[in-house]
C-alpha atoms as a PDB file:
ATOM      1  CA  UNK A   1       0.000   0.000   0.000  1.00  0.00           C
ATOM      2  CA  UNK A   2       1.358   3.409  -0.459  1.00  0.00           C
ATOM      3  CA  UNK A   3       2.403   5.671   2.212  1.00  0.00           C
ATOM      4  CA  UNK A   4      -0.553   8.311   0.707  1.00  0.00           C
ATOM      5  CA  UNK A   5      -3.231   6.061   1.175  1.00  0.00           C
ATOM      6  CA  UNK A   6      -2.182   4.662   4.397  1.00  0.00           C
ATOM      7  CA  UNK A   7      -1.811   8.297   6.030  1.00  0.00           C
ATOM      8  CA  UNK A   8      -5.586   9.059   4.478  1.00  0.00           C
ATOM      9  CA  UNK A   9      -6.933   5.962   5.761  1.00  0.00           C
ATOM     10  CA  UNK A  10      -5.714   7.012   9.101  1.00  0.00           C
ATOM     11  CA  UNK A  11      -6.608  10.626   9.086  1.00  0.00           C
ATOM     12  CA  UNK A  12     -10.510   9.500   8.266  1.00  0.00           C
ATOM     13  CA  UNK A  13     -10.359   7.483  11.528  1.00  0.00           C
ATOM     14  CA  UNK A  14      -8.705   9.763  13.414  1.00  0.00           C
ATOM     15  CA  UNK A  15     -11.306  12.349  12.233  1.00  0.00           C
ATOM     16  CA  UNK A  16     -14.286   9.831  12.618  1.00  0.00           C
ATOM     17  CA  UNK A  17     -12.867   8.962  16.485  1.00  0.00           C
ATOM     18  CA  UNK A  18     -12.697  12.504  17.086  1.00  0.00           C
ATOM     19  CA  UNK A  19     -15.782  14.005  16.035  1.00  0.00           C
ATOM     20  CA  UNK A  20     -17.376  11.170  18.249  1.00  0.00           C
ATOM     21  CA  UNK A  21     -16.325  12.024  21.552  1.00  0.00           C
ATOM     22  CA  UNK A  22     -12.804   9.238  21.460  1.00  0.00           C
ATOM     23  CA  UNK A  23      -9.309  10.042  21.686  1.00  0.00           C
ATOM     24  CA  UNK A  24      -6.575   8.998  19.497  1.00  0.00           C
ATOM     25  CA  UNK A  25      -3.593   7.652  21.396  1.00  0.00           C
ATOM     26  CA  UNK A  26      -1.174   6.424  18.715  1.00  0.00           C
ATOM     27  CA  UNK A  27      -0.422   5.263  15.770  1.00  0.00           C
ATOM     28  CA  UNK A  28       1.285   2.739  13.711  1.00  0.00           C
ATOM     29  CA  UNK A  29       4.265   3.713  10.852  1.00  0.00           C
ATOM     30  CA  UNK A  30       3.666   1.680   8.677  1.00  0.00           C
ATOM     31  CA  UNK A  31       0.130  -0.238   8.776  1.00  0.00           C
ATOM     32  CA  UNK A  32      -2.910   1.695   9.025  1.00  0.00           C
ATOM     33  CA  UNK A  33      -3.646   0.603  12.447  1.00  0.00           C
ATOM     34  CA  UNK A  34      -4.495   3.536  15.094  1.00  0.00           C
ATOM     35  CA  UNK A  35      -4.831   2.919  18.860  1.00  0.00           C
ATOM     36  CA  UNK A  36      -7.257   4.579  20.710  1.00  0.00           C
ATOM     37  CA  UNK A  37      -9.585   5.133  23.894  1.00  0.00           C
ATOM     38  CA  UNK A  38     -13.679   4.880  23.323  1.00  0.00           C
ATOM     39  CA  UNK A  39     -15.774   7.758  23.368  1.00  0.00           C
ATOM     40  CA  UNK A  40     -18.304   8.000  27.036  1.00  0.00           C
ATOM     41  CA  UNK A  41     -21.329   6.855  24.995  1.00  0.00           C
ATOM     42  CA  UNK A  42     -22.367   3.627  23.356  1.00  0.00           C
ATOM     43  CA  UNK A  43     -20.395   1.593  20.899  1.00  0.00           C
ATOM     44  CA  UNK A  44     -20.516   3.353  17.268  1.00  0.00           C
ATOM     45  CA  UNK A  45     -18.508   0.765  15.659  1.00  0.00           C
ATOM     46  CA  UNK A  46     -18.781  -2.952  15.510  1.00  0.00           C
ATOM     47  CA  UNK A  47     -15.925  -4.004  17.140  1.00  0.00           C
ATOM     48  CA  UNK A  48     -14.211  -7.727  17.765  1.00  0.00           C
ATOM     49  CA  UNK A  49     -12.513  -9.155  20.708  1.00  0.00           C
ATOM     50  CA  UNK A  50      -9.018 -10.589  20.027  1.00  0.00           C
ATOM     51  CA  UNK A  51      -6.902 -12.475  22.434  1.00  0.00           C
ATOM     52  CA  UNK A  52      -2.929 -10.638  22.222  1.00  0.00           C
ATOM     53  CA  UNK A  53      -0.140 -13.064  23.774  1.00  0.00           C
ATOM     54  CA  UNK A  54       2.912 -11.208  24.600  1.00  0.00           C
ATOM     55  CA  UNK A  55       5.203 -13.517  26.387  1.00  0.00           C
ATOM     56  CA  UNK A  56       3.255 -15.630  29.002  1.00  0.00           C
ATOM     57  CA  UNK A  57       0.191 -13.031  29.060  1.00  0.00           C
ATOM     58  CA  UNK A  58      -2.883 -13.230  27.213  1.00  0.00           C
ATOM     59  CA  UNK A  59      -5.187 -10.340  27.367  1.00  0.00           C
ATOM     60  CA  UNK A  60      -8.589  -9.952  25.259  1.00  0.00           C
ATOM     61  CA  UNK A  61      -8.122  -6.193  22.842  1.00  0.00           C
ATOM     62  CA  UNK A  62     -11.070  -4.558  21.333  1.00  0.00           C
ATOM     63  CA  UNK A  63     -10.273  -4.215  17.712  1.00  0.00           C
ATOM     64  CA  UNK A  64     -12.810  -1.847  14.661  1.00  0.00           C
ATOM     65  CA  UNK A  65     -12.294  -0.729  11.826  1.00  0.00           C
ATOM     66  CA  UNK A  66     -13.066   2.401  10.398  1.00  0.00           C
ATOM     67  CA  UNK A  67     -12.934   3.478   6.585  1.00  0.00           C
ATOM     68  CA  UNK A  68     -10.260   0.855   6.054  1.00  0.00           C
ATOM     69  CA  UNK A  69      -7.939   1.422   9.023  1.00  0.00           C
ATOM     70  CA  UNK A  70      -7.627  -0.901  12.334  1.00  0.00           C
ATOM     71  CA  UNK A  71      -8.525   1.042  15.143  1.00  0.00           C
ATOM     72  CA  UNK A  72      -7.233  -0.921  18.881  1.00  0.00           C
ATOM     73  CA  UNK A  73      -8.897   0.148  21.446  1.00  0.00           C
ATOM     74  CA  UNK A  74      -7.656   0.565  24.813  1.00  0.00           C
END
């Protein structure tokens, strides 16, 4: 994918999280994955539950996407 169309992809989520109440944390550099915290009211997105191992922990993330970017929430 091109740098261009990852950075768009990321700025329409980070616009779309915004204008909803939610807060952008972070970002990835080179995927269009953006982590961020849920707005106060109800879910707006459809989101899944994934299990993350890192080492010997396993711990269930809330992952949606929006217009073609991975938003993690946290």
């Amino acid at each position: 994918m091109e740098k261009q169309v990852i950075n768009c992809r990321r700025s329409r989520a980070k616009a779309e999280i915004h204008s909803h109440g939610g807060r952008v944390t972070g970002w990835h550099k080179v995927l269009p994955i953006v982590y961020a915290t849920h707005p106060f009211s109800d879910e707006l997105w459809p989101s899944v539950e994934i299990m993350e191992v890192s080492g010997d922990t396993r711990q269930f993330v809330r992952v949606s996407s929006i217009d073609g970017c991975r938003v993690i929430w946290g």
